[in-house]
N, C-alpha and C. Protein backbone atom coordinates (compact mmCIF):
# COMPACT_ATOMS: atom_id res chain seq x y z
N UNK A 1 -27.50 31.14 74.92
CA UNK A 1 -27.93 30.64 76.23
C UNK A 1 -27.97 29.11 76.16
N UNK A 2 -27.38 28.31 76.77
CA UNK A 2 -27.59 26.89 77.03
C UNK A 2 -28.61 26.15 76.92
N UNK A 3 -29.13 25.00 76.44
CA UNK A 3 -30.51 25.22 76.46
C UNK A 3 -30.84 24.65 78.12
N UNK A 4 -30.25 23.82 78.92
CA UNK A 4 -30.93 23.68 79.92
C UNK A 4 -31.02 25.03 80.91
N UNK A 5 -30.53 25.99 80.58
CA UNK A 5 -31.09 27.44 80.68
C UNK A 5 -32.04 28.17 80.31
N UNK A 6 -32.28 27.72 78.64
CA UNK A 6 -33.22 28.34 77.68
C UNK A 6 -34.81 27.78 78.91
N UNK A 7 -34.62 26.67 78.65
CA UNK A 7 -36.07 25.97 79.36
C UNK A 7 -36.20 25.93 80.64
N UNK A 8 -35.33 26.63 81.54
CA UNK A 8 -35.90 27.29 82.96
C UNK A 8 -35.88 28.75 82.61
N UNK A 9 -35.35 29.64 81.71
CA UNK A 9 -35.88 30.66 81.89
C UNK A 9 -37.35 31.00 80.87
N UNK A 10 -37.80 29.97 79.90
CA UNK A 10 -39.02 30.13 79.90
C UNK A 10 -40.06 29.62 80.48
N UNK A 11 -39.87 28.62 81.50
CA UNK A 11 -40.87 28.45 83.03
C UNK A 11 -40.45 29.28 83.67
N UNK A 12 -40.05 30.06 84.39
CA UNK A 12 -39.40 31.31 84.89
C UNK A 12 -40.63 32.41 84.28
N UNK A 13 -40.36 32.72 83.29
CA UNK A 13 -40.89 33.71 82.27
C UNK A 13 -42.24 33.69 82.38
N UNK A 14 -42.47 32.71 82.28
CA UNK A 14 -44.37 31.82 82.44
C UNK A 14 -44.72 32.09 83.89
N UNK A 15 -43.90 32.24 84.63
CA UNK A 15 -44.69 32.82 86.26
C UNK A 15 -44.61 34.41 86.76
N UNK A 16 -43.03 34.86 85.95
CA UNK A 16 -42.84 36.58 86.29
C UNK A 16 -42.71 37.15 85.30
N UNK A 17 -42.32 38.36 85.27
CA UNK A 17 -42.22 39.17 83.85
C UNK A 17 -40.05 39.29 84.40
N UNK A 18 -39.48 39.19 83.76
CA UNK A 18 -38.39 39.02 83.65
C UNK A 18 -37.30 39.75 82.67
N UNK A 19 -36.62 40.60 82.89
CA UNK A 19 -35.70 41.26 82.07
C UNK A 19 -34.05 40.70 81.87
N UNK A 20 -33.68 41.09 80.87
CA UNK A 20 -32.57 40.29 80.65
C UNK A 20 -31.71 40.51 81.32
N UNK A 21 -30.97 41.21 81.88
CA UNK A 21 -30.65 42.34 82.79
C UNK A 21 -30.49 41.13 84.20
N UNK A 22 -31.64 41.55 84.51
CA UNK A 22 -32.21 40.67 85.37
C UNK A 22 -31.78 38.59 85.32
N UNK A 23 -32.40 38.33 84.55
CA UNK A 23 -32.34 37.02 84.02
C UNK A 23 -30.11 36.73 83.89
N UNK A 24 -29.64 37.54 83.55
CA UNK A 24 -28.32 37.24 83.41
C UNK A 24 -27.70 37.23 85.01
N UNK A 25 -27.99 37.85 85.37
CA UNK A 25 -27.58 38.34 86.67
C UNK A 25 -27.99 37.06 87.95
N UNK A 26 -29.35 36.49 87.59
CA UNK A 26 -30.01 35.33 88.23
C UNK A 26 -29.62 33.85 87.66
N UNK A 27 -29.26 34.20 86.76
CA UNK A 27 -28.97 32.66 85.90
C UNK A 27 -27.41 32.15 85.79
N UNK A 28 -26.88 33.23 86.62
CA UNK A 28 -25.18 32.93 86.45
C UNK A 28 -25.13 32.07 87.89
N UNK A 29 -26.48 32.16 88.87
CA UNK A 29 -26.10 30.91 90.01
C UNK A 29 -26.72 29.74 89.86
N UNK A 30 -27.22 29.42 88.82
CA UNK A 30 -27.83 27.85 88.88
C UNK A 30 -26.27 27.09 88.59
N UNK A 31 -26.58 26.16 88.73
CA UNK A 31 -25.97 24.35 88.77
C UNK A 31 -26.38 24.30 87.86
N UNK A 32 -25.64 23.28 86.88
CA UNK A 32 -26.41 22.26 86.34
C UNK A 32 -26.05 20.25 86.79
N UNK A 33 -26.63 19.37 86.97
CA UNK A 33 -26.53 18.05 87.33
C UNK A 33 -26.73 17.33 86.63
N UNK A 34 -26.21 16.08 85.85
CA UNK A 34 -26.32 14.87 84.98
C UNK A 34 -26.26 14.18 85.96
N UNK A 35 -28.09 13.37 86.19
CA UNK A 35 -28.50 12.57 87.46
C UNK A 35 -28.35 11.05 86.28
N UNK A 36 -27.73 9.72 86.70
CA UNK A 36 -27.72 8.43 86.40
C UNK A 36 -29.39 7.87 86.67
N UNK A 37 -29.79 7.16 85.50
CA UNK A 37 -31.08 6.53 86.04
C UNK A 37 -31.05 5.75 87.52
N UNK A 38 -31.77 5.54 88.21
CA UNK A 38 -31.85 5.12 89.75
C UNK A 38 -30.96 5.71 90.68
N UNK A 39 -30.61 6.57 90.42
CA UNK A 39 -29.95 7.55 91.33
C UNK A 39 -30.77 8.08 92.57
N UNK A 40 -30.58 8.24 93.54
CA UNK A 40 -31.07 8.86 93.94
C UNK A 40 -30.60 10.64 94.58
N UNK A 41 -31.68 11.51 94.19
CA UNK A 41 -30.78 12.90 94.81
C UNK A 41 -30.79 13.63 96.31
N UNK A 42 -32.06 12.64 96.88
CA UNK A 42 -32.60 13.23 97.86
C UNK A 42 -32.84 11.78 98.58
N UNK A 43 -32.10 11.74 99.91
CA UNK A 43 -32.79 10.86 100.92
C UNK A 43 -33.66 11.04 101.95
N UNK A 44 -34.34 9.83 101.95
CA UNK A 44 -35.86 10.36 103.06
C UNK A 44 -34.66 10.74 104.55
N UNK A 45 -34.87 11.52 105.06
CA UNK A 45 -34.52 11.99 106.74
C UNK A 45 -33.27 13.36 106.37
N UNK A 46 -32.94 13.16 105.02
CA UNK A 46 -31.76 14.48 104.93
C UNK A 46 -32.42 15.78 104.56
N UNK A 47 -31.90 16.67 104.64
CA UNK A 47 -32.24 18.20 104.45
C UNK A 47 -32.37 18.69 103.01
N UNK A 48 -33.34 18.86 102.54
CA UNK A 48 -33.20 19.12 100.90
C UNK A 48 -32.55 20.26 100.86
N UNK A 49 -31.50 20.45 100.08
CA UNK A 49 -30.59 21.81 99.88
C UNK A 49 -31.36 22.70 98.63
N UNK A 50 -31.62 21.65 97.55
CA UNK A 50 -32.05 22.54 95.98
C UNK A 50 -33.72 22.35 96.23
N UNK A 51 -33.93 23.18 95.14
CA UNK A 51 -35.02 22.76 94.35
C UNK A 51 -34.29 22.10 92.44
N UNK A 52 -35.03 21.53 92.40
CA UNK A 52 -34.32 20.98 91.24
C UNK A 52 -35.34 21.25 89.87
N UNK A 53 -34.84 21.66 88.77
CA UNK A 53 -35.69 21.85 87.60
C UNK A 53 -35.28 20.59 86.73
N UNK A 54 -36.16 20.46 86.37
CA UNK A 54 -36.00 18.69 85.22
C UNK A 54 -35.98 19.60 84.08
N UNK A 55 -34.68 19.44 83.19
CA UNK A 55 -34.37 19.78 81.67
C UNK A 55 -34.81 18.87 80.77
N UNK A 56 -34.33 17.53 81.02
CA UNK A 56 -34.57 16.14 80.58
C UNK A 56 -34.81 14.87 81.75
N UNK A 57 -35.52 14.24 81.20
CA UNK A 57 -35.56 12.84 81.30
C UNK A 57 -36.61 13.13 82.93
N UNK A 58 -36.81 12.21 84.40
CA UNK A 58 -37.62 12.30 84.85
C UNK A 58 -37.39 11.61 86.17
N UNK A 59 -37.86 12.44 87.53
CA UNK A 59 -37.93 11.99 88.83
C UNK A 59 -38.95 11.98 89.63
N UNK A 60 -38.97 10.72 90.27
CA UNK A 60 -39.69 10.49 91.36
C UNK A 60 -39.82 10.47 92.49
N UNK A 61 -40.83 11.20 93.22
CA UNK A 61 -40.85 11.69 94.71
C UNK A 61 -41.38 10.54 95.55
N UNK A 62 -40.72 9.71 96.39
CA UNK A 62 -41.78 8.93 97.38
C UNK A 62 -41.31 8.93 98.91
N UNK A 63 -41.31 8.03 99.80
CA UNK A 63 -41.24 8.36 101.24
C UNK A 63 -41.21 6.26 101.07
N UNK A 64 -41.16 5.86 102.48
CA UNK A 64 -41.14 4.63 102.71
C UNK A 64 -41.41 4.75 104.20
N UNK A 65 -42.68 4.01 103.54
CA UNK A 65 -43.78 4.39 105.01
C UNK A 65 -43.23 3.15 106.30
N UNK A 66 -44.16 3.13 107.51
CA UNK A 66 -43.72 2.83 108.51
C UNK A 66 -43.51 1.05 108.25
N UNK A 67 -43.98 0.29 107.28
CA UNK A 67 -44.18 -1.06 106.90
C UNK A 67 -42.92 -0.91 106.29
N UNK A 68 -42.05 -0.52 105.68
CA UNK A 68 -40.90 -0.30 104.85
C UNK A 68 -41.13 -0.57 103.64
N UNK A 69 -42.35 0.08 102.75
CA UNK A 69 -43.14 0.02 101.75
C UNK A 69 -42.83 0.96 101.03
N UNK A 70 -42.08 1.39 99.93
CA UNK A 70 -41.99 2.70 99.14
C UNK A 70 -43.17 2.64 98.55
N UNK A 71 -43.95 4.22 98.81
CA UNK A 71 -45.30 4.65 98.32
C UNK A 71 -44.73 6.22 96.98
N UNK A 72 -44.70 5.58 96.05
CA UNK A 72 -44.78 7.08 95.37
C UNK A 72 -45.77 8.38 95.68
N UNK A 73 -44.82 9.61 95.38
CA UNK A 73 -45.76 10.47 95.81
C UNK A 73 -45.95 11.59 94.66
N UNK A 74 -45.36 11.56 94.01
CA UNK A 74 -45.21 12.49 92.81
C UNK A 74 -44.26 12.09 91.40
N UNK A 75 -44.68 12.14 90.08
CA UNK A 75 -43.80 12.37 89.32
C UNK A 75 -43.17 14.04 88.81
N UNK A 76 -41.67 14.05 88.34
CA UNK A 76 -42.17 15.29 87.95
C UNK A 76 -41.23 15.19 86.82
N UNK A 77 -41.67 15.71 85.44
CA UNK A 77 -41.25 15.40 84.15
C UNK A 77 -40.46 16.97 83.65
N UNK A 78 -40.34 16.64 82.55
CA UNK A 78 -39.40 17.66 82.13
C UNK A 78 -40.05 19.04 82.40
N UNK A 79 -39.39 20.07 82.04
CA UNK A 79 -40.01 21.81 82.29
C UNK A 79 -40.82 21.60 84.03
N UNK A 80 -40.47 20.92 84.45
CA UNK A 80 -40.69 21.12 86.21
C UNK A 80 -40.34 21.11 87.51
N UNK A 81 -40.47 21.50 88.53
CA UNK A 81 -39.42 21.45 89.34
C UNK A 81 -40.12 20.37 90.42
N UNK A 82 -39.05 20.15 91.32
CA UNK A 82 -39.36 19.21 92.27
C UNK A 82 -38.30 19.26 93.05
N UNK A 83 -38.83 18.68 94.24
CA UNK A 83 -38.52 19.28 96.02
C UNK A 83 -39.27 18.48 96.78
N UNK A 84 -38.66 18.76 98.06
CA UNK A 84 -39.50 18.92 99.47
C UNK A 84 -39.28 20.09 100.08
N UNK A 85 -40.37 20.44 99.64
CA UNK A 85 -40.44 22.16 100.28
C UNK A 85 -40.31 22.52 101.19
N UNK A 86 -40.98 21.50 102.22
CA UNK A 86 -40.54 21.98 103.60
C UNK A 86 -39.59 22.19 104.20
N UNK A 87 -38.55 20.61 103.74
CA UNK A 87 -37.40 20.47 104.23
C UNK A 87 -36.57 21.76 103.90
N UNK A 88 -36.59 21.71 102.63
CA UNK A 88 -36.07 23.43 102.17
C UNK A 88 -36.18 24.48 102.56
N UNK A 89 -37.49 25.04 102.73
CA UNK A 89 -37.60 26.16 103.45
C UNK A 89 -37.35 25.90 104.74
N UNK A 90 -37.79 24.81 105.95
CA UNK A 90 -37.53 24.44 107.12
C UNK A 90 -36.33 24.14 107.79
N UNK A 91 -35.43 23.53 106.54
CA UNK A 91 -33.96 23.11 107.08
C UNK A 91 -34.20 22.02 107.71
N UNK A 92 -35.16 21.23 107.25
CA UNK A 92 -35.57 20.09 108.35
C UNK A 92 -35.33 18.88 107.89
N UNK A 93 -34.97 17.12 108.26
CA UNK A 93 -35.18 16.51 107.30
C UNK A 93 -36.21 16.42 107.01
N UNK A 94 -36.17 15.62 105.28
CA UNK A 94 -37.15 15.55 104.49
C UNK A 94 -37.57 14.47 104.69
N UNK A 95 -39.25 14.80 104.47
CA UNK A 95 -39.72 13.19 104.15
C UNK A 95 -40.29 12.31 103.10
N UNK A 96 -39.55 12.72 102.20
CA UNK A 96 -39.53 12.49 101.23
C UNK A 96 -38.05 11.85 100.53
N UNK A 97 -37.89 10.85 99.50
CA UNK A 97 -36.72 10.67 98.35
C UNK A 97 -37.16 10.94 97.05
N UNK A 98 -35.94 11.55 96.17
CA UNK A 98 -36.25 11.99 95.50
C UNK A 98 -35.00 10.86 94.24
N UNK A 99 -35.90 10.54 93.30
CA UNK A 99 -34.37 9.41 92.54
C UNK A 99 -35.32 9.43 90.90
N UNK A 100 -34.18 9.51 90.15
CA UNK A 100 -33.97 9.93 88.31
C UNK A 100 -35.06 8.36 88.02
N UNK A 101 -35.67 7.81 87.37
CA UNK A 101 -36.16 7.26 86.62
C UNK A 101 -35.51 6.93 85.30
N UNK A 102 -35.01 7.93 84.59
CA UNK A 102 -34.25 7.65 83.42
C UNK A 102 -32.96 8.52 83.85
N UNK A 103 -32.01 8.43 82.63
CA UNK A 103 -31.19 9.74 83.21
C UNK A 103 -31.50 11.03 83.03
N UNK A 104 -30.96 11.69 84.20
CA UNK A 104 -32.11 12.97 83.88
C UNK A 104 -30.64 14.59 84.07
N UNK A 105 -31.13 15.22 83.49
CA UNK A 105 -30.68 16.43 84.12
C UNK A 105 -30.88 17.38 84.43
N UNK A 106 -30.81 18.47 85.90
CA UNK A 106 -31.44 19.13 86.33
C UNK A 106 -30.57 20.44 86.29
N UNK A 107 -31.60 21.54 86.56
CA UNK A 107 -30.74 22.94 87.23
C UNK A 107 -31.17 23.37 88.12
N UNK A 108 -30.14 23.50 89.55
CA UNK A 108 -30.17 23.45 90.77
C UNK A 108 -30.24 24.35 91.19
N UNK A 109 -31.09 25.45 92.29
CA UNK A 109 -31.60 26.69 92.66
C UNK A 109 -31.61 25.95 94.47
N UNK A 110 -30.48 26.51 94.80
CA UNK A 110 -30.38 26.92 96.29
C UNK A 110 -31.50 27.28 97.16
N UNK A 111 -31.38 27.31 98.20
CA UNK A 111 -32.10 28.07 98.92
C UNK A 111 -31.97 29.32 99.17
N UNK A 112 -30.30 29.69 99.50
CA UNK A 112 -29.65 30.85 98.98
C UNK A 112 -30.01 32.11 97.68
N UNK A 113 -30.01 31.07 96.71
CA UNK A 113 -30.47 31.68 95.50
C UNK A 113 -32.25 31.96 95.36
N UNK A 114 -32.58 31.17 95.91
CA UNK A 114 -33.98 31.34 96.12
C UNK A 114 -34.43 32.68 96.62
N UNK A 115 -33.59 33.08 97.45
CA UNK A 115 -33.80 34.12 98.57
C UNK A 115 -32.75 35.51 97.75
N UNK A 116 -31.83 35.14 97.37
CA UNK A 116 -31.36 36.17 96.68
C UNK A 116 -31.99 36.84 95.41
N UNK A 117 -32.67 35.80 94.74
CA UNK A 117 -34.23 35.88 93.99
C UNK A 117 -34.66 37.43 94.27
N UNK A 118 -35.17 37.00 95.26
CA UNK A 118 -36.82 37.90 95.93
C UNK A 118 -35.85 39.28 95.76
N UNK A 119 -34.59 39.36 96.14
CA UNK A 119 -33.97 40.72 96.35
C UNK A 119 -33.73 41.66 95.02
N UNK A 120 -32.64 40.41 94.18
CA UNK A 120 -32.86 40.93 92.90
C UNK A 120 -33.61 40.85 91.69
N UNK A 121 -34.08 40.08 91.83
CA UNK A 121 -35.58 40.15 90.69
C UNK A 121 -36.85 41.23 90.80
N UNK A 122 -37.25 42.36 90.19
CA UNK A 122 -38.41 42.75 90.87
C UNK A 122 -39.62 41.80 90.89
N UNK A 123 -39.51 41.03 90.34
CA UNK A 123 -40.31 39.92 91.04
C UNK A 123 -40.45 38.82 91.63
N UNK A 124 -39.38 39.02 92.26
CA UNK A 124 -38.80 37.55 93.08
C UNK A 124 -39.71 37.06 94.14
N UNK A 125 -40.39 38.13 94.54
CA UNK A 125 -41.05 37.63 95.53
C UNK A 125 -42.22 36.62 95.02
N UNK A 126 -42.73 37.13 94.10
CA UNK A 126 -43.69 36.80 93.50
C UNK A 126 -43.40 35.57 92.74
N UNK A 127 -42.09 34.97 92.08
CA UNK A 127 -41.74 34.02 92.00
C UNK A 127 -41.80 32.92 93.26
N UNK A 128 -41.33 33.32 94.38
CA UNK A 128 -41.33 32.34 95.01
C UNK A 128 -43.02 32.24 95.49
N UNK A 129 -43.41 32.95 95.39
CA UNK A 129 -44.71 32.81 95.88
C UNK A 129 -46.11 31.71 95.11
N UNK A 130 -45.28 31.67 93.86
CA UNK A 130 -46.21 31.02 92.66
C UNK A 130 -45.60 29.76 92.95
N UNK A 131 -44.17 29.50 93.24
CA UNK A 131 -43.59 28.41 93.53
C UNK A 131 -44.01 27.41 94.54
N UNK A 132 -44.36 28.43 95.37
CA UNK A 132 -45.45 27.86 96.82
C UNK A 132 -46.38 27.01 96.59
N UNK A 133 -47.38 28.09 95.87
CA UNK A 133 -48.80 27.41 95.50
C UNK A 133 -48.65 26.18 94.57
N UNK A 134 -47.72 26.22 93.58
CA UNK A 134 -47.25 25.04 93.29
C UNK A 134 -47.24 23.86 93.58
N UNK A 135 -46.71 23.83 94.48
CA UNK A 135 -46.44 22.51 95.40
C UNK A 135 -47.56 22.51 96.45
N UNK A 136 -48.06 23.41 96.79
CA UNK A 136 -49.70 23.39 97.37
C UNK A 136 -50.61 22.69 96.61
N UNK A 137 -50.58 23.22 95.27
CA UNK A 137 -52.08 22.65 94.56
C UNK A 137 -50.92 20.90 94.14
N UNK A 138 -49.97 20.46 94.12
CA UNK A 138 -49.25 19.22 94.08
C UNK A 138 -50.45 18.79 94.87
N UNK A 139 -50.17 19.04 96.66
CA UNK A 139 -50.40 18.34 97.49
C UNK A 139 -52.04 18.11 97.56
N UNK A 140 -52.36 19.21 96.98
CA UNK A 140 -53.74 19.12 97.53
C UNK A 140 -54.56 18.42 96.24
N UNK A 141 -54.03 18.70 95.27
CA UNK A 141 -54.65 17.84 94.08
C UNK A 141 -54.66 16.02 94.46
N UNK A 142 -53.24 15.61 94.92
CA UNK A 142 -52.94 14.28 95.13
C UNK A 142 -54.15 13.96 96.45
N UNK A 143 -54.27 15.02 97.77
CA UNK A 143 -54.83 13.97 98.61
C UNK A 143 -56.28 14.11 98.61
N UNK A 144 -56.77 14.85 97.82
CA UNK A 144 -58.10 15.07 97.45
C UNK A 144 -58.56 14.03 96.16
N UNK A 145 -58.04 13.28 95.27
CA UNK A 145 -57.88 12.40 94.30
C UNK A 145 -57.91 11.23 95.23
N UNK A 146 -56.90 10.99 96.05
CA UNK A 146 -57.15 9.62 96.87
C UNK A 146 -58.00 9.49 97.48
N UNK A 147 -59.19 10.72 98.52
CA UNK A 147 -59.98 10.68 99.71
C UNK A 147 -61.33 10.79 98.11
N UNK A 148 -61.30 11.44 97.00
CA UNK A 148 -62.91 11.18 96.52
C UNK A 148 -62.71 10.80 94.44
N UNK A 149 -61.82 10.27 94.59
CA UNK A 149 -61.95 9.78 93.11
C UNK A 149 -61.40 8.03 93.60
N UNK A 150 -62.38 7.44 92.27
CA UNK A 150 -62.00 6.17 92.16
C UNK A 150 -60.83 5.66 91.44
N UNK A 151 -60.23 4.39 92.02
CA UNK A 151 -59.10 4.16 91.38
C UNK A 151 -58.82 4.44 89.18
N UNK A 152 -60.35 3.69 89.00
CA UNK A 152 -59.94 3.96 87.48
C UNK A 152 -60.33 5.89 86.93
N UNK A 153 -60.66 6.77 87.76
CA UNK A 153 -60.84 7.77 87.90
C UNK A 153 -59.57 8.75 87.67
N UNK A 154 -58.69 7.94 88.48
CA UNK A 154 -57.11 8.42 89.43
C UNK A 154 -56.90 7.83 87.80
N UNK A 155 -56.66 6.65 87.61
CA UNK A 155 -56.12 6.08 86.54
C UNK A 155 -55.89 7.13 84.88
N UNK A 156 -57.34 7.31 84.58
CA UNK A 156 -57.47 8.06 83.49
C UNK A 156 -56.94 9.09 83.64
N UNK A 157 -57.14 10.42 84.67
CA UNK A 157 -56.61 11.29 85.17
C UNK A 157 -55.39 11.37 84.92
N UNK A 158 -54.10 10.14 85.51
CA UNK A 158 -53.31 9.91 85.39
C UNK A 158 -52.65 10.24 83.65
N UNK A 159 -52.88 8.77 83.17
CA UNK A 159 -53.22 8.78 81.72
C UNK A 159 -52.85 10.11 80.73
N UNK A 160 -54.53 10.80 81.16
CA UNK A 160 -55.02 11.95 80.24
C UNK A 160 -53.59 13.27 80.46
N UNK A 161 -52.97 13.34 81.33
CA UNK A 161 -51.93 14.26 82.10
C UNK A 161 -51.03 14.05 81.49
N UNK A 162 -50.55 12.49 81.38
CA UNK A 162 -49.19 12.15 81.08
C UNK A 162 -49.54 11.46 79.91
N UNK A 163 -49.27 11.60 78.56
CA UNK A 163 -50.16 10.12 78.24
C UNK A 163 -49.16 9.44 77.57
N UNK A 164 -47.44 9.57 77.85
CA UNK A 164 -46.49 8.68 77.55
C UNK A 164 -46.05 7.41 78.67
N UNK A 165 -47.22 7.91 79.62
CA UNK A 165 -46.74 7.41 81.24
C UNK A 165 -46.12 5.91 81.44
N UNK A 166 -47.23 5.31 81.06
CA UNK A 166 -46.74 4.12 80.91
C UNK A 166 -45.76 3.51 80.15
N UNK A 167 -45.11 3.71 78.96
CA UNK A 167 -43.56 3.69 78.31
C UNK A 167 -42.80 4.25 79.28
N UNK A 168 -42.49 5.22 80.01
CA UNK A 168 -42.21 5.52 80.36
C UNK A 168 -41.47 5.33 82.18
N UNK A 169 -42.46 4.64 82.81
CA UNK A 169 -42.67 4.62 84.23
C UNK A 169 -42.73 3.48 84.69
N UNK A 170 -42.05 2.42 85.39
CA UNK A 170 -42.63 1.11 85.18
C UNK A 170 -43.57 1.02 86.18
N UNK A 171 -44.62 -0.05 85.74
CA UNK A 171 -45.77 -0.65 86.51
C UNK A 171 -46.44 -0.78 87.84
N UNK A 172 -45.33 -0.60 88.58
CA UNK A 172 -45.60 -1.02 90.34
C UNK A 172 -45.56 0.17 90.54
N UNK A 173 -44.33 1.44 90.27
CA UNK A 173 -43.96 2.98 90.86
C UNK A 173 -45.63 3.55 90.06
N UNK A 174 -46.53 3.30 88.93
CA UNK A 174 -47.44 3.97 88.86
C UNK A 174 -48.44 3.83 89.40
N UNK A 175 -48.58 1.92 89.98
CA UNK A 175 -49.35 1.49 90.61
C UNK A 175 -49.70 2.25 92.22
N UNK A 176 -48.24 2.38 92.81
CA UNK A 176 -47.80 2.94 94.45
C UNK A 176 -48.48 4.81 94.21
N UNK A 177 -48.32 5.08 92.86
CA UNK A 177 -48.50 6.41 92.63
C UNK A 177 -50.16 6.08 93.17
N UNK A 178 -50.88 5.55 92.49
CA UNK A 178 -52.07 5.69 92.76
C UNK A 178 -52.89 5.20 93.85
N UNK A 179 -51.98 4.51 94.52
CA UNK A 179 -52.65 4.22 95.79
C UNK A 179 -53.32 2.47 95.32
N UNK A 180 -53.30 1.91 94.20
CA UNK A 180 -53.31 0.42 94.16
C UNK A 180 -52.39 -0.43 94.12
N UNK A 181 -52.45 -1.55 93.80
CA UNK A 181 -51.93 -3.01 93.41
C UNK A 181 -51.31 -2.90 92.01
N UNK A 182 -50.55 -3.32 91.83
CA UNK A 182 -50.27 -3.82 90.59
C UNK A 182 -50.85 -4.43 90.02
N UNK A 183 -51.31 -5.21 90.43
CA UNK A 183 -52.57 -6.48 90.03
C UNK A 183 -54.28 -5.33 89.71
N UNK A 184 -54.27 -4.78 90.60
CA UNK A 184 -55.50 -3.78 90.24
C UNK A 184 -55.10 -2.97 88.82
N UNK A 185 -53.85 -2.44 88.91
CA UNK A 185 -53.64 -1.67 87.80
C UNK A 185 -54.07 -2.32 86.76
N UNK A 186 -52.84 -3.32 86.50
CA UNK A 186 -52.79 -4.33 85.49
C UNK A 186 -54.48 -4.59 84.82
N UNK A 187 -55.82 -4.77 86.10
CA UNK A 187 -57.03 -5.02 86.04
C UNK A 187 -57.16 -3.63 85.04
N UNK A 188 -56.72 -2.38 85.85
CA UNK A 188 -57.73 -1.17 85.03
C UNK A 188 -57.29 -1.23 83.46
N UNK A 189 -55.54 -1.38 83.24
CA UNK A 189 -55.35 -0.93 81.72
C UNK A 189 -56.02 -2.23 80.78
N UNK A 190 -56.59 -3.27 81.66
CA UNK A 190 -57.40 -4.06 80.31
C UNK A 190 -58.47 -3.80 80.03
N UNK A 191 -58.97 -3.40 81.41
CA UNK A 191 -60.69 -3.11 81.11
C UNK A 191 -60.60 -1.87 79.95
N UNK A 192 -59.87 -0.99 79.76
CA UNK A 192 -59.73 0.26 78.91
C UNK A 192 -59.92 -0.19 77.39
């Protein structure tokens, strides 16, 4: 098995119970994509087609609010997937962009396939359903962190989650992540 196969079918595995049978039959429609660092895969106002699984390397979700300010809204690192769900399930544009950080590569799950899922998997449904809440507890973790935790709160949090983040991410996209300044950031990682 490939490995950028191996490591979506054990996140796969980690949400349903899965037979090989099964798993061969589901895994002969993914994509795979070699994304260029600053790429972007997803533009804010277009229709997200995939959901995308990160094999390697790492993308970032943001929007560019009404000031023409890119606000990050999510990272999502290897063994995870990332989207705009709505747009996906909705067919709507998204409001969200979605662009590689390093180079990254993904495996690409349709909407199509999503849905052909639920039919042939006996637990497809239930896959997509964990997939849901997913990106539920995303959203609701992020705007509940901004409305009652403090910035060096968000910070550590941050940190304690990721804790290559900073090698990793540059300065301003973690700053926008958290809802400060660069200059504030810069303030929290000395006080530490």
């Amino acid at each position: 098995m490939d490995n950028q196969f191996k490591k979506i079918h054990q996140v796969i595995s980690s949400y349903i119970e899965i037979n090989n049978e099964e798993w061969i039959s589901y895994s002969s429609k993914f994509r795979v994509k070699e994304i260029k660092k600053k790429e972007i895969i997803l533009s804010q106002g277009d229709i997200c087609r995939d959901v995308f699984f990160v094999v390697n390397g790492l993308l970032r979700v943001f929007f560019v609010d009404n000031n023409g300010e890119e606000k990050t809204f999510h990272f999502s690192f290897e063994n995870t997937f990332s989207t705009d769900y709505e747009s996906f399930l909705k067919k709507i544009p998204s409001s969200y962009s979605i662009q590689a950080l390093e180079d990254t590569t993904v495996v690409l799950m349709s909407f199509e396939m999503l849905h052909d899922g639920y039919k042939i998997l006996r637990n497809g449904e239930k896959l997509g359903r964990l997939l849901a809440e997913e990106y539920f507890f995303i959203f609701n973790d992020k705007i509940q962190a901004i409305y009652t935790q403090s910035p060096i709160v968000r910070y550590n949090n941050l940190t304690r989650k990721f804790p290559n983040i900073l090698q990793r991410i540059p300065q301003h996209y973690i700053a926008s992540y958290l809802n400060i300044s660069s200059v504030h950031l810069s303030r929290l990682k000395n006080s530490q």
